[in-house]
PDB file of N, CA and C in Angstrom:
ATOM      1  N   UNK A   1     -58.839 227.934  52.860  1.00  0.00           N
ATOM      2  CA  UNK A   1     -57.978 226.966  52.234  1.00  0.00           C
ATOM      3  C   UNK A   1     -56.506 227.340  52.449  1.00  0.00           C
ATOM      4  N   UNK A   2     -56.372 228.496  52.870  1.00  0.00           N
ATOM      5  CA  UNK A   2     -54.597 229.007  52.811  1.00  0.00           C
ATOM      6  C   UNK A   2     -54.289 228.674  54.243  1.00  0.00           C
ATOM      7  N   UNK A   3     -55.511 228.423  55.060  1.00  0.00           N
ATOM      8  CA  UNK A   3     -54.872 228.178  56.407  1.00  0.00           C
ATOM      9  C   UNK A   3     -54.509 226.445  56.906  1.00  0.00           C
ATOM     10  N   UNK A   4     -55.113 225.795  55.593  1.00  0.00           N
ATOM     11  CA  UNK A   4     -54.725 224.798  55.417  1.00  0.00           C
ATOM     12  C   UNK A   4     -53.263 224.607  54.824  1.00  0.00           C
ATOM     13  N   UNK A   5     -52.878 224.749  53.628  1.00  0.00           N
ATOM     14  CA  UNK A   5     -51.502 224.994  53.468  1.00  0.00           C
ATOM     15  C   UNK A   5     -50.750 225.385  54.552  1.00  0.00           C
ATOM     16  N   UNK A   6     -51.198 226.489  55.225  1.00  0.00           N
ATOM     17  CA  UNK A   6     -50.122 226.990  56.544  1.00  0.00           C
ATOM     18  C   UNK A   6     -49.958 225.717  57.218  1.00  0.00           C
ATOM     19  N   UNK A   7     -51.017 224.946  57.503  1.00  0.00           N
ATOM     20  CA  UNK A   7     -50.872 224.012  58.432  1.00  0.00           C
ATOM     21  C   UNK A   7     -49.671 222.953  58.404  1.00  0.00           C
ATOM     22  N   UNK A   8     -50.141 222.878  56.625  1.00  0.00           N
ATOM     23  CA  UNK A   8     -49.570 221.895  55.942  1.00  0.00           C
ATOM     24  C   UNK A   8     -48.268 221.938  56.645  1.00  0.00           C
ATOM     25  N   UNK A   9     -47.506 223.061  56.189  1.00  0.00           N
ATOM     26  CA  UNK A   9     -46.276 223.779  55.786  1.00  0.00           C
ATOM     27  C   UNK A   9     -45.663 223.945  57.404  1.00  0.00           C
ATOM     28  N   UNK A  10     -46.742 223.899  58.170  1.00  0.00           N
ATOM     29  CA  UNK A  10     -45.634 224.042  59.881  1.00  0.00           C
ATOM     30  C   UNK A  10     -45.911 222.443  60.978  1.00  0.00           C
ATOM     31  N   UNK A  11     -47.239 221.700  60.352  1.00  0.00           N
ATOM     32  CA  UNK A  11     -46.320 220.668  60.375  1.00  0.00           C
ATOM     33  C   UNK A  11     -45.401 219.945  60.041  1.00  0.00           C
ATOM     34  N   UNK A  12     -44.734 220.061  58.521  1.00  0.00           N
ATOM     35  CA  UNK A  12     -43.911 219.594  57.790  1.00  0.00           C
ATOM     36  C   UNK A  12     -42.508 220.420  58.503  1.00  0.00           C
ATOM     37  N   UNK A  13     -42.732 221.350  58.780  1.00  0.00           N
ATOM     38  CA  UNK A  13     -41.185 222.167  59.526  1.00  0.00           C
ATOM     39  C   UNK A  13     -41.460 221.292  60.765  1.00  0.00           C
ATOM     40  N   UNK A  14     -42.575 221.312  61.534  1.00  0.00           N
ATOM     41  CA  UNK A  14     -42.295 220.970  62.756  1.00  0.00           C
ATOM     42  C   UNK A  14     -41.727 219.109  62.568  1.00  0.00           C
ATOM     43  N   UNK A  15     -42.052 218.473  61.683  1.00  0.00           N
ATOM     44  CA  UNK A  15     -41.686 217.328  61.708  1.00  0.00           C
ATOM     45  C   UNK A  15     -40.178 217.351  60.889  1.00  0.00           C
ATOM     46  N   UNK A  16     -39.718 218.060  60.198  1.00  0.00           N
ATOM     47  CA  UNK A  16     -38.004 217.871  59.851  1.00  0.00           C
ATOM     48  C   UNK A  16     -37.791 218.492  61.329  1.00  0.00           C
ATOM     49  N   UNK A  17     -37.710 219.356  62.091  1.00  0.00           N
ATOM     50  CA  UNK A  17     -37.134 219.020  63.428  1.00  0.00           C
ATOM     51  C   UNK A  17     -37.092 218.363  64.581  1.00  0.00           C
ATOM     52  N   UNK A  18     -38.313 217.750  63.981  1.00  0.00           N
ATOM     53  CA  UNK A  18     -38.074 216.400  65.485  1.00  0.00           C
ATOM     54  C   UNK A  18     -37.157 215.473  64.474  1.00  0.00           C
ATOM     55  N   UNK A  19     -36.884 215.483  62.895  1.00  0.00           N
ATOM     56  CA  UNK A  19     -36.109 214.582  62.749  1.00  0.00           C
ATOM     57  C   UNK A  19     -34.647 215.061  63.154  1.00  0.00           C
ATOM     58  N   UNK A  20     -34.584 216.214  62.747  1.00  0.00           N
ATOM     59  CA  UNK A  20     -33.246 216.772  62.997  1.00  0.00           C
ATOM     60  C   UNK A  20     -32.695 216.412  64.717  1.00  0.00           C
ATOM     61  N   UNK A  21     -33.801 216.560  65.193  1.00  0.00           N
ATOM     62  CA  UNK A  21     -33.529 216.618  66.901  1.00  0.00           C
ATOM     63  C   UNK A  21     -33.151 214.810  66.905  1.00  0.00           C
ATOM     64  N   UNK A  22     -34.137 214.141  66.440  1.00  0.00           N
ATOM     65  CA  UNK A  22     -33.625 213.029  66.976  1.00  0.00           C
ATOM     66  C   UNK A  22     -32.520 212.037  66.315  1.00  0.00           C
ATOM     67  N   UNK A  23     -31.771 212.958  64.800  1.00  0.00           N
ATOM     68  CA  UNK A  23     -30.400 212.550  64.392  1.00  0.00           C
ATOM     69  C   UNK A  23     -29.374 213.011  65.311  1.00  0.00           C
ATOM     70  N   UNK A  24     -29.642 214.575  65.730  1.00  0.00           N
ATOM     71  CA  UNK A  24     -28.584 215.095  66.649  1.00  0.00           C
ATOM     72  C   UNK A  24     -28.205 214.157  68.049  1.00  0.00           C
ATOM     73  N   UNK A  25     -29.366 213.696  68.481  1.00  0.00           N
ATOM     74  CA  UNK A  25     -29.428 212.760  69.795  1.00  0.00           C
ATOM     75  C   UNK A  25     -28.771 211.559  69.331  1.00  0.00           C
ATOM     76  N   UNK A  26     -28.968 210.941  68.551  1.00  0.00           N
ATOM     77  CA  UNK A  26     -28.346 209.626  67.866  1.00  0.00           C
ATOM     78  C   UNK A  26     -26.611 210.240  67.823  1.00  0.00           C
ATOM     79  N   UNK A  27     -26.577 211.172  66.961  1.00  0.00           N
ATOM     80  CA  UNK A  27     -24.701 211.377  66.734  1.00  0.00           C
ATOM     81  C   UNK A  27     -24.332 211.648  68.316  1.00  0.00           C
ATOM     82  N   UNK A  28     -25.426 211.796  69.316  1.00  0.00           N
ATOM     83  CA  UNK A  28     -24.596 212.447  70.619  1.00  0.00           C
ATOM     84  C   UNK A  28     -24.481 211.410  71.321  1.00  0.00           C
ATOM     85  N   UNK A  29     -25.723 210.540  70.911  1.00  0.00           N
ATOM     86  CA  UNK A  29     -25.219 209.325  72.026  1.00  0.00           C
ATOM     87  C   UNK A  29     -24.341 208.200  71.435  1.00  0.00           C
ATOM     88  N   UNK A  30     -23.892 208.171  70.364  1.00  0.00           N
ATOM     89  CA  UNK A  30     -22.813 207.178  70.053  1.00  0.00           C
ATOM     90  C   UNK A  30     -21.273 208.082  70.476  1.00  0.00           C
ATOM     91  N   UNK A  31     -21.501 209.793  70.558  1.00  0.00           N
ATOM     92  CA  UNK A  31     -20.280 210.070  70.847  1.00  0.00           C
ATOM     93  C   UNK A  31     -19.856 209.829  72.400  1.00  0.00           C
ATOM     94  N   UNK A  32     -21.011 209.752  73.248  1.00  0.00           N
ATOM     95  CA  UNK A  32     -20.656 209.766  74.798  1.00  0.00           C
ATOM     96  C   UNK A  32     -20.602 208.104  74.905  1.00  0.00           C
ATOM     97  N   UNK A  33     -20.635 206.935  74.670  1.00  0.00           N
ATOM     98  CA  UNK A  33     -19.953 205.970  74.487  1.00  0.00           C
ATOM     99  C   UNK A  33     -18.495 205.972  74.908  1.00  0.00           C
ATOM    100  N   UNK A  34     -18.334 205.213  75.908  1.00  0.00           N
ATOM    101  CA  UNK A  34     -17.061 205.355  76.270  1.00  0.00           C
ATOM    102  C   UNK A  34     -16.483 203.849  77.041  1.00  0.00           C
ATOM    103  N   UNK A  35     -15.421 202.760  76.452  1.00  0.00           N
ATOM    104  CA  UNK A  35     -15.402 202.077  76.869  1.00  0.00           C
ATOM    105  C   UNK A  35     -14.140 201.990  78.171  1.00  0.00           C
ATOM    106  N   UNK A  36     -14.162 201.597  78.897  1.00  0.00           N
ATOM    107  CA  UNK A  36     -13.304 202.220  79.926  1.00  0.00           C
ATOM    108  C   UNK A  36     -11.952 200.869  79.961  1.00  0.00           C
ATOM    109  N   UNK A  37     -10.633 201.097  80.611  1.00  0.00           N
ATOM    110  CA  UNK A  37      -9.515 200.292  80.270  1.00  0.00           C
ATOM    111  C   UNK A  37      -9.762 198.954  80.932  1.00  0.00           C
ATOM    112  N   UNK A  38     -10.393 198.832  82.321  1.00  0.00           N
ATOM    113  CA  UNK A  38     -10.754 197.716  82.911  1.00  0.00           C
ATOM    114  C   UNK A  38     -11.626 196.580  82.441  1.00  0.00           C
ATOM    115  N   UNK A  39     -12.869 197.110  81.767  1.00  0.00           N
ATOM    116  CA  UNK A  39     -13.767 196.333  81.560  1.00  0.00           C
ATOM    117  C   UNK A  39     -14.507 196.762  79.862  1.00  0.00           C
ATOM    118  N   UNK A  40     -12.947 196.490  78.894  1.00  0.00           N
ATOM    119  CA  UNK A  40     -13.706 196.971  77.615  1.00  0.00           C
ATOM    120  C   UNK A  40     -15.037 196.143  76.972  1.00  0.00           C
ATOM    121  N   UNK A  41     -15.757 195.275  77.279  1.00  0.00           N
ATOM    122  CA  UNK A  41     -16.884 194.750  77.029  1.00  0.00           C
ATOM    123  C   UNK A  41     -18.463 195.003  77.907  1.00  0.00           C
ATOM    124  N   UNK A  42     -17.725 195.732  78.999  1.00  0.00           N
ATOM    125  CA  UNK A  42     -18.785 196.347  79.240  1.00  0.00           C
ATOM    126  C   UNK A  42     -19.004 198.377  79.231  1.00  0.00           C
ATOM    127  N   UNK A  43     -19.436 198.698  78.223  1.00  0.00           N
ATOM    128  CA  UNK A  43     -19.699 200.379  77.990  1.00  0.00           C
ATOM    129  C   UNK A  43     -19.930 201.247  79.129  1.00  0.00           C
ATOM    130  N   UNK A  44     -19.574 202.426  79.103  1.00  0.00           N
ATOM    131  CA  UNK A  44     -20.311 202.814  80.298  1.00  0.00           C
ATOM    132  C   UNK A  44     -21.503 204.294  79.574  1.00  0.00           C
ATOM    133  N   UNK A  45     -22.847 203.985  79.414  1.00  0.00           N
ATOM    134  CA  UNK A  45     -23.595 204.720  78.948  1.00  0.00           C
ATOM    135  C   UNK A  45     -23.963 206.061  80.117  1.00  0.00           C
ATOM    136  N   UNK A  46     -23.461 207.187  79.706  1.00  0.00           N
ATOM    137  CA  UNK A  46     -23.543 208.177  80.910  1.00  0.00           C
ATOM    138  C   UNK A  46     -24.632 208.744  80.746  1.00  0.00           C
ATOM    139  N   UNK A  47     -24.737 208.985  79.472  1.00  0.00           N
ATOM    140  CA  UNK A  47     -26.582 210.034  79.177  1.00  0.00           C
ATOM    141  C   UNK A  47     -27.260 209.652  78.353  1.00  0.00           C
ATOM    142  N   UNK A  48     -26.843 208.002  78.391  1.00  0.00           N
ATOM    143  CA  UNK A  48     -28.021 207.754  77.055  1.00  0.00           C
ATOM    144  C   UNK A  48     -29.611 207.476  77.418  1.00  0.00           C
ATOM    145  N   UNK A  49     -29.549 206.839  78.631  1.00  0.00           N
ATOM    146  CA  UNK A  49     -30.981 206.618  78.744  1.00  0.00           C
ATOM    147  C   UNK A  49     -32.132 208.596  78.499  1.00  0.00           C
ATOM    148  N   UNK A  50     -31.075 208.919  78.900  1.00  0.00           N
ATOM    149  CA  UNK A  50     -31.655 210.695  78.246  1.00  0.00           C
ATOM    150  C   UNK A  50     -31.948 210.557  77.209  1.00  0.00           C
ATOM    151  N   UNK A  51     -31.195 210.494  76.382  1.00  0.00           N
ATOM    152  CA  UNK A  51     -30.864 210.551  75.005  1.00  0.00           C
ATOM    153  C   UNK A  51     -31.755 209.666  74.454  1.00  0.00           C
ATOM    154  N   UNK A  52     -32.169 208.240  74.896  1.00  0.00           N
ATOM    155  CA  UNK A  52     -32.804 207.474  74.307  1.00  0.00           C
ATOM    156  C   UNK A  52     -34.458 207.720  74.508  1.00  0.00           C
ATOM    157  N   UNK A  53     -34.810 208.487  75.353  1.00  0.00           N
ATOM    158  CA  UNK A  53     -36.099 208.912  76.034  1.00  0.00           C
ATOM    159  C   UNK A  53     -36.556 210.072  75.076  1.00  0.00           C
ATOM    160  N   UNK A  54     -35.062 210.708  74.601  1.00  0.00           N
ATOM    161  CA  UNK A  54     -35.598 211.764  73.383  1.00  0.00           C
ATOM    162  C   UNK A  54     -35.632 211.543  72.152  1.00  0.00           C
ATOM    163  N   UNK A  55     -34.937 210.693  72.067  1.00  0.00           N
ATOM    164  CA  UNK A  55     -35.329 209.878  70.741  1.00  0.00           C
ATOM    165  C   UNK A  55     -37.024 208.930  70.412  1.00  0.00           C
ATOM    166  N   UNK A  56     -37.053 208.488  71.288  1.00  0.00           N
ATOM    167  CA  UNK A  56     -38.465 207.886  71.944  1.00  0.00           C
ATOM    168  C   UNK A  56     -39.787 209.196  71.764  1.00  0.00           C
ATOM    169  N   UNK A  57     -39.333 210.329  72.231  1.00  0.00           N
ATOM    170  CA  UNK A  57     -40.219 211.314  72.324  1.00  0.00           C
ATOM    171  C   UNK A  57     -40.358 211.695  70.737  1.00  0.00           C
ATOM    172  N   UNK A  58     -39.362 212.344  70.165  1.00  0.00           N
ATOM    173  CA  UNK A  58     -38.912 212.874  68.707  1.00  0.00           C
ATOM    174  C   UNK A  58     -39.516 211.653  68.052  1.00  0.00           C
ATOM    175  N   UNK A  59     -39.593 210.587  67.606  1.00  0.00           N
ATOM    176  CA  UNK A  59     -39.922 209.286  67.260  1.00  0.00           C
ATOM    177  C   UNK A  59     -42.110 209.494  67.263  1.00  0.00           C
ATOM    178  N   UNK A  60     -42.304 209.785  68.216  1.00  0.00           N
ATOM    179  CA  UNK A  60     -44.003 209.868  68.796  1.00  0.00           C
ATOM    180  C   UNK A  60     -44.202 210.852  68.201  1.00  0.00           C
ATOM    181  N   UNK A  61     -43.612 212.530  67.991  1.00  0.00           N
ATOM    182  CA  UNK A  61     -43.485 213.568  67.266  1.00  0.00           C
ATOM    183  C   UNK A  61     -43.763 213.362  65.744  1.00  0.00           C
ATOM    184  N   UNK A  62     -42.253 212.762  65.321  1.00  0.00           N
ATOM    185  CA  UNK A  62     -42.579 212.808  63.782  1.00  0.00           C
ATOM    186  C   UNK A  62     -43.952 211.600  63.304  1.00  0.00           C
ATOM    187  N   UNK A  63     -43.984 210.553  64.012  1.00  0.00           N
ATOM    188  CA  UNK A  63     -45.403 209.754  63.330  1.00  0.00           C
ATOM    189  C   UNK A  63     -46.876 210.908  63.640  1.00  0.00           C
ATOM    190  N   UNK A  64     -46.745 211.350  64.920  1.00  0.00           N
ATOM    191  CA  UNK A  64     -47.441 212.535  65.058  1.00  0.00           C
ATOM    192  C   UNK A  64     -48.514 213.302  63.796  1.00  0.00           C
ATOM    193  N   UNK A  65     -46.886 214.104  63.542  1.00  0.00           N
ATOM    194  CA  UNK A  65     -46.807 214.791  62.494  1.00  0.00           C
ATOM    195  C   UNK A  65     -47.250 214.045  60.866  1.00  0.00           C
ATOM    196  N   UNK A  66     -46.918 212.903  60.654  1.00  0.00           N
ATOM    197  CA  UNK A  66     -47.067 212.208  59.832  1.00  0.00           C
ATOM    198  C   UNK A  66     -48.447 212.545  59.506  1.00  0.00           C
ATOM    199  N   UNK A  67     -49.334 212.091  60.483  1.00  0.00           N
ATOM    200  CA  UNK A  67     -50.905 211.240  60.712  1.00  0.00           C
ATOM    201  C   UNK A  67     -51.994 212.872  60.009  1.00  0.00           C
ATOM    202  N   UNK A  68     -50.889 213.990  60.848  1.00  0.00           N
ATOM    203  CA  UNK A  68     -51.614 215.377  61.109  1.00  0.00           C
ATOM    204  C   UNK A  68     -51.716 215.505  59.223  1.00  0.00           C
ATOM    205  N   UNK A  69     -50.178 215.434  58.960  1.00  0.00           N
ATOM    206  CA  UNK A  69     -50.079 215.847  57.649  1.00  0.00           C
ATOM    207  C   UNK A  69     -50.878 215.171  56.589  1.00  0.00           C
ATOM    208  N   UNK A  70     -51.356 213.422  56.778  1.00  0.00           N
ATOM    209  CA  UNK A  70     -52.368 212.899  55.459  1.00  0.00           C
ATOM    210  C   UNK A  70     -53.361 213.555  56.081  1.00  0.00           C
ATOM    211  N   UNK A  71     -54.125 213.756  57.511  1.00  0.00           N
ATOM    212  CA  UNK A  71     -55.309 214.007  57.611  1.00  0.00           C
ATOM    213  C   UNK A  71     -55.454 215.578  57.125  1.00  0.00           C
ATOM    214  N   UNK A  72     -54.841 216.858  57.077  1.00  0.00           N
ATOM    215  CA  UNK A  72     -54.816 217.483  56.339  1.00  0.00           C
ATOM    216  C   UNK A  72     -54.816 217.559  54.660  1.00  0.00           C
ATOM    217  N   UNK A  73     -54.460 216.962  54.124  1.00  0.00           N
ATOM    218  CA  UNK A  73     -53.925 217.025  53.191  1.00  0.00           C
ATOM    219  C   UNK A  73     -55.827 216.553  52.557  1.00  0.00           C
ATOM    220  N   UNK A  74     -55.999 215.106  53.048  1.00  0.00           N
ATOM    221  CA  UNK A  74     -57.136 214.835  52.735  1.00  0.00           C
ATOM    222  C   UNK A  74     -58.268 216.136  52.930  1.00  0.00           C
ATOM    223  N   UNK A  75     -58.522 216.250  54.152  1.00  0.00           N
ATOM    224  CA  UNK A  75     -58.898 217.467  54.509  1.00  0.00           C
ATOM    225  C   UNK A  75     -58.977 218.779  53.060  1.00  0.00           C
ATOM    226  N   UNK A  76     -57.962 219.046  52.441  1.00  0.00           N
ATOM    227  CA  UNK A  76     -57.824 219.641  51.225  1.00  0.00           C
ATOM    228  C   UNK A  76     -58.285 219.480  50.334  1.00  0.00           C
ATOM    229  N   UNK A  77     -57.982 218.202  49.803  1.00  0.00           N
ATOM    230  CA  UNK A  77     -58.523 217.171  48.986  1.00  0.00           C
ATOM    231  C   UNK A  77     -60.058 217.434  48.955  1.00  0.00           C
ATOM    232  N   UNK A  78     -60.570 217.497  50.183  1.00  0.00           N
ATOM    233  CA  UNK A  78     -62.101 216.905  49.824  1.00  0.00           C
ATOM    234  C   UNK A  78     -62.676 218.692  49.692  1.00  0.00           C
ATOM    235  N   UNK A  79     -61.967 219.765  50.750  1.00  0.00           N
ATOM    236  CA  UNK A  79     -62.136 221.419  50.368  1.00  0.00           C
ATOM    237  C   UNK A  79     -62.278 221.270  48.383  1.00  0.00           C
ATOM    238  N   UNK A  80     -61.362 221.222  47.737  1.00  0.00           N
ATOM    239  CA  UNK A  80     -61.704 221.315  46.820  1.00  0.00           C
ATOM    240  C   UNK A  80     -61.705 220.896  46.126  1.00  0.00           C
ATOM    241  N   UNK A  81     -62.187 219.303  46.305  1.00  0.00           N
ATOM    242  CA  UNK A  81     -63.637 218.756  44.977  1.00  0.00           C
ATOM    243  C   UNK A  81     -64.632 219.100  45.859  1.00  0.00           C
ATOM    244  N   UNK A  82     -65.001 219.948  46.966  1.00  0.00           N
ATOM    245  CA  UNK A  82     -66.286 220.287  46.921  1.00  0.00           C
ATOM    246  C   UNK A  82     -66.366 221.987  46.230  1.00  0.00           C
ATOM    247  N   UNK A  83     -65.573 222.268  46.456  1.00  0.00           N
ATOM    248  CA  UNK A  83     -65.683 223.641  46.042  1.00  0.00           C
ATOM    249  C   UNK A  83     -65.099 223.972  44.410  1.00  0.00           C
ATOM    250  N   UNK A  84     -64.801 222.889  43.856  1.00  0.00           N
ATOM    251  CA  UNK A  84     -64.483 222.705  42.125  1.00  0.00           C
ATOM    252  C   UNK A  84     -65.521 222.528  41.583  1.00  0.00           C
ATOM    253  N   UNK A  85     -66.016 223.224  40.278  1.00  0.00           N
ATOM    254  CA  UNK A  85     -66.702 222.208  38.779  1.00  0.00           C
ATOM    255  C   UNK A  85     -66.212 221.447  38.502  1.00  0.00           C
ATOM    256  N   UNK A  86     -66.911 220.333  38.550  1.00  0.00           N
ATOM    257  CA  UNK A  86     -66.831 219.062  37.926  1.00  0.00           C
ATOM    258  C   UNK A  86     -66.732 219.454  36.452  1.00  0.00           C
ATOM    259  N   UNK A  87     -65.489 219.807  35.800  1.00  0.00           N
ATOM    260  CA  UNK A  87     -65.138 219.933  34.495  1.00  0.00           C
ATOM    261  C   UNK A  87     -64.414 218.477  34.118  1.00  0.00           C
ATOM    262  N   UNK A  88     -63.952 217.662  35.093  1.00  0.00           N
ATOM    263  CA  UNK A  88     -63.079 216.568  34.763  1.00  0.00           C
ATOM    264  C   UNK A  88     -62.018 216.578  36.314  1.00  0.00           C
ATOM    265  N   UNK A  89     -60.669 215.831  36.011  1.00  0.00           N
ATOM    266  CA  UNK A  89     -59.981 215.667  37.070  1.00  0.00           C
ATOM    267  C   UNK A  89     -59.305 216.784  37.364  1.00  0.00           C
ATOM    268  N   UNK A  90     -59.579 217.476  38.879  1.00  0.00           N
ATOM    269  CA  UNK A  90     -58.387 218.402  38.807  1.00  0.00           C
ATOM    270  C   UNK A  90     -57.297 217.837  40.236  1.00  0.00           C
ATOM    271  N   UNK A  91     -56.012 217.452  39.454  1.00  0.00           N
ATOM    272  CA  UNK A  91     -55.060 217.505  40.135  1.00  0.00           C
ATOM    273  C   UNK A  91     -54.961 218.466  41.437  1.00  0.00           C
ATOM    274  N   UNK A  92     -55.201 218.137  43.229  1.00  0.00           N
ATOM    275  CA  UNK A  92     -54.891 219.303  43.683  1.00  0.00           C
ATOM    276  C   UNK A  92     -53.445 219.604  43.866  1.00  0.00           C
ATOM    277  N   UNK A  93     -52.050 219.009  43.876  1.00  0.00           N
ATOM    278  CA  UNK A  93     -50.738 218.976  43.945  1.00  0.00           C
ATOM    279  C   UNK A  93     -50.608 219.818  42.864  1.00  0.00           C
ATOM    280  N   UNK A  94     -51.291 219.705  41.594  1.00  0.00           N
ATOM    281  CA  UNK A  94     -50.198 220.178  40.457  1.00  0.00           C
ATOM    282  C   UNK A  94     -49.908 221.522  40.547  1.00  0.00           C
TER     283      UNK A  94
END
């Protein structure tokens, strides 16, 4: 059961850094935005399609992570009401 928690606990890290990764990509690609003096209505995007491919990736990551984390969690859930007395409800969060 503790290697469940571990699990818990490094997908939940591993999913705040694909969020972190894919805020950092967001603040980087609005900073490389650059409209140039000739043609200010059209942008010139230098690394976003990068940027947007990692966002795309980080994006597949955290739902990923999401799916890993209820199916664990359930996973827990059912570890111990099988391995509890049925004394009544036991909260497994609390």
């Amino acid at each position: 059961m503790i290697s469940t928690y571990l699990a818990i606990q490094n997908a939940i890290l591993a999913r705040n850094m694909a969020t972190t990764r894919l805020m950092q990509n967001s603040n980087q690609m609005l900073a490389n935005i650059s409209f140039g003096n000739s043609q200010p209505l059209m942008p010139s995007f230098a690394g976003s399609d990068v940027l947007e491919l990692q966002n795309k990736a980080a994006e597949t990551q955290i739902t990923v992570y999401d799916k890993l984390i209820d199916s664990l969690n359930k996973a827990l859930k059912k570890n111990i009401d099988r391995s509890t007395p049925k004394f009544g409800g036991v909260d497994y969060k609390a």
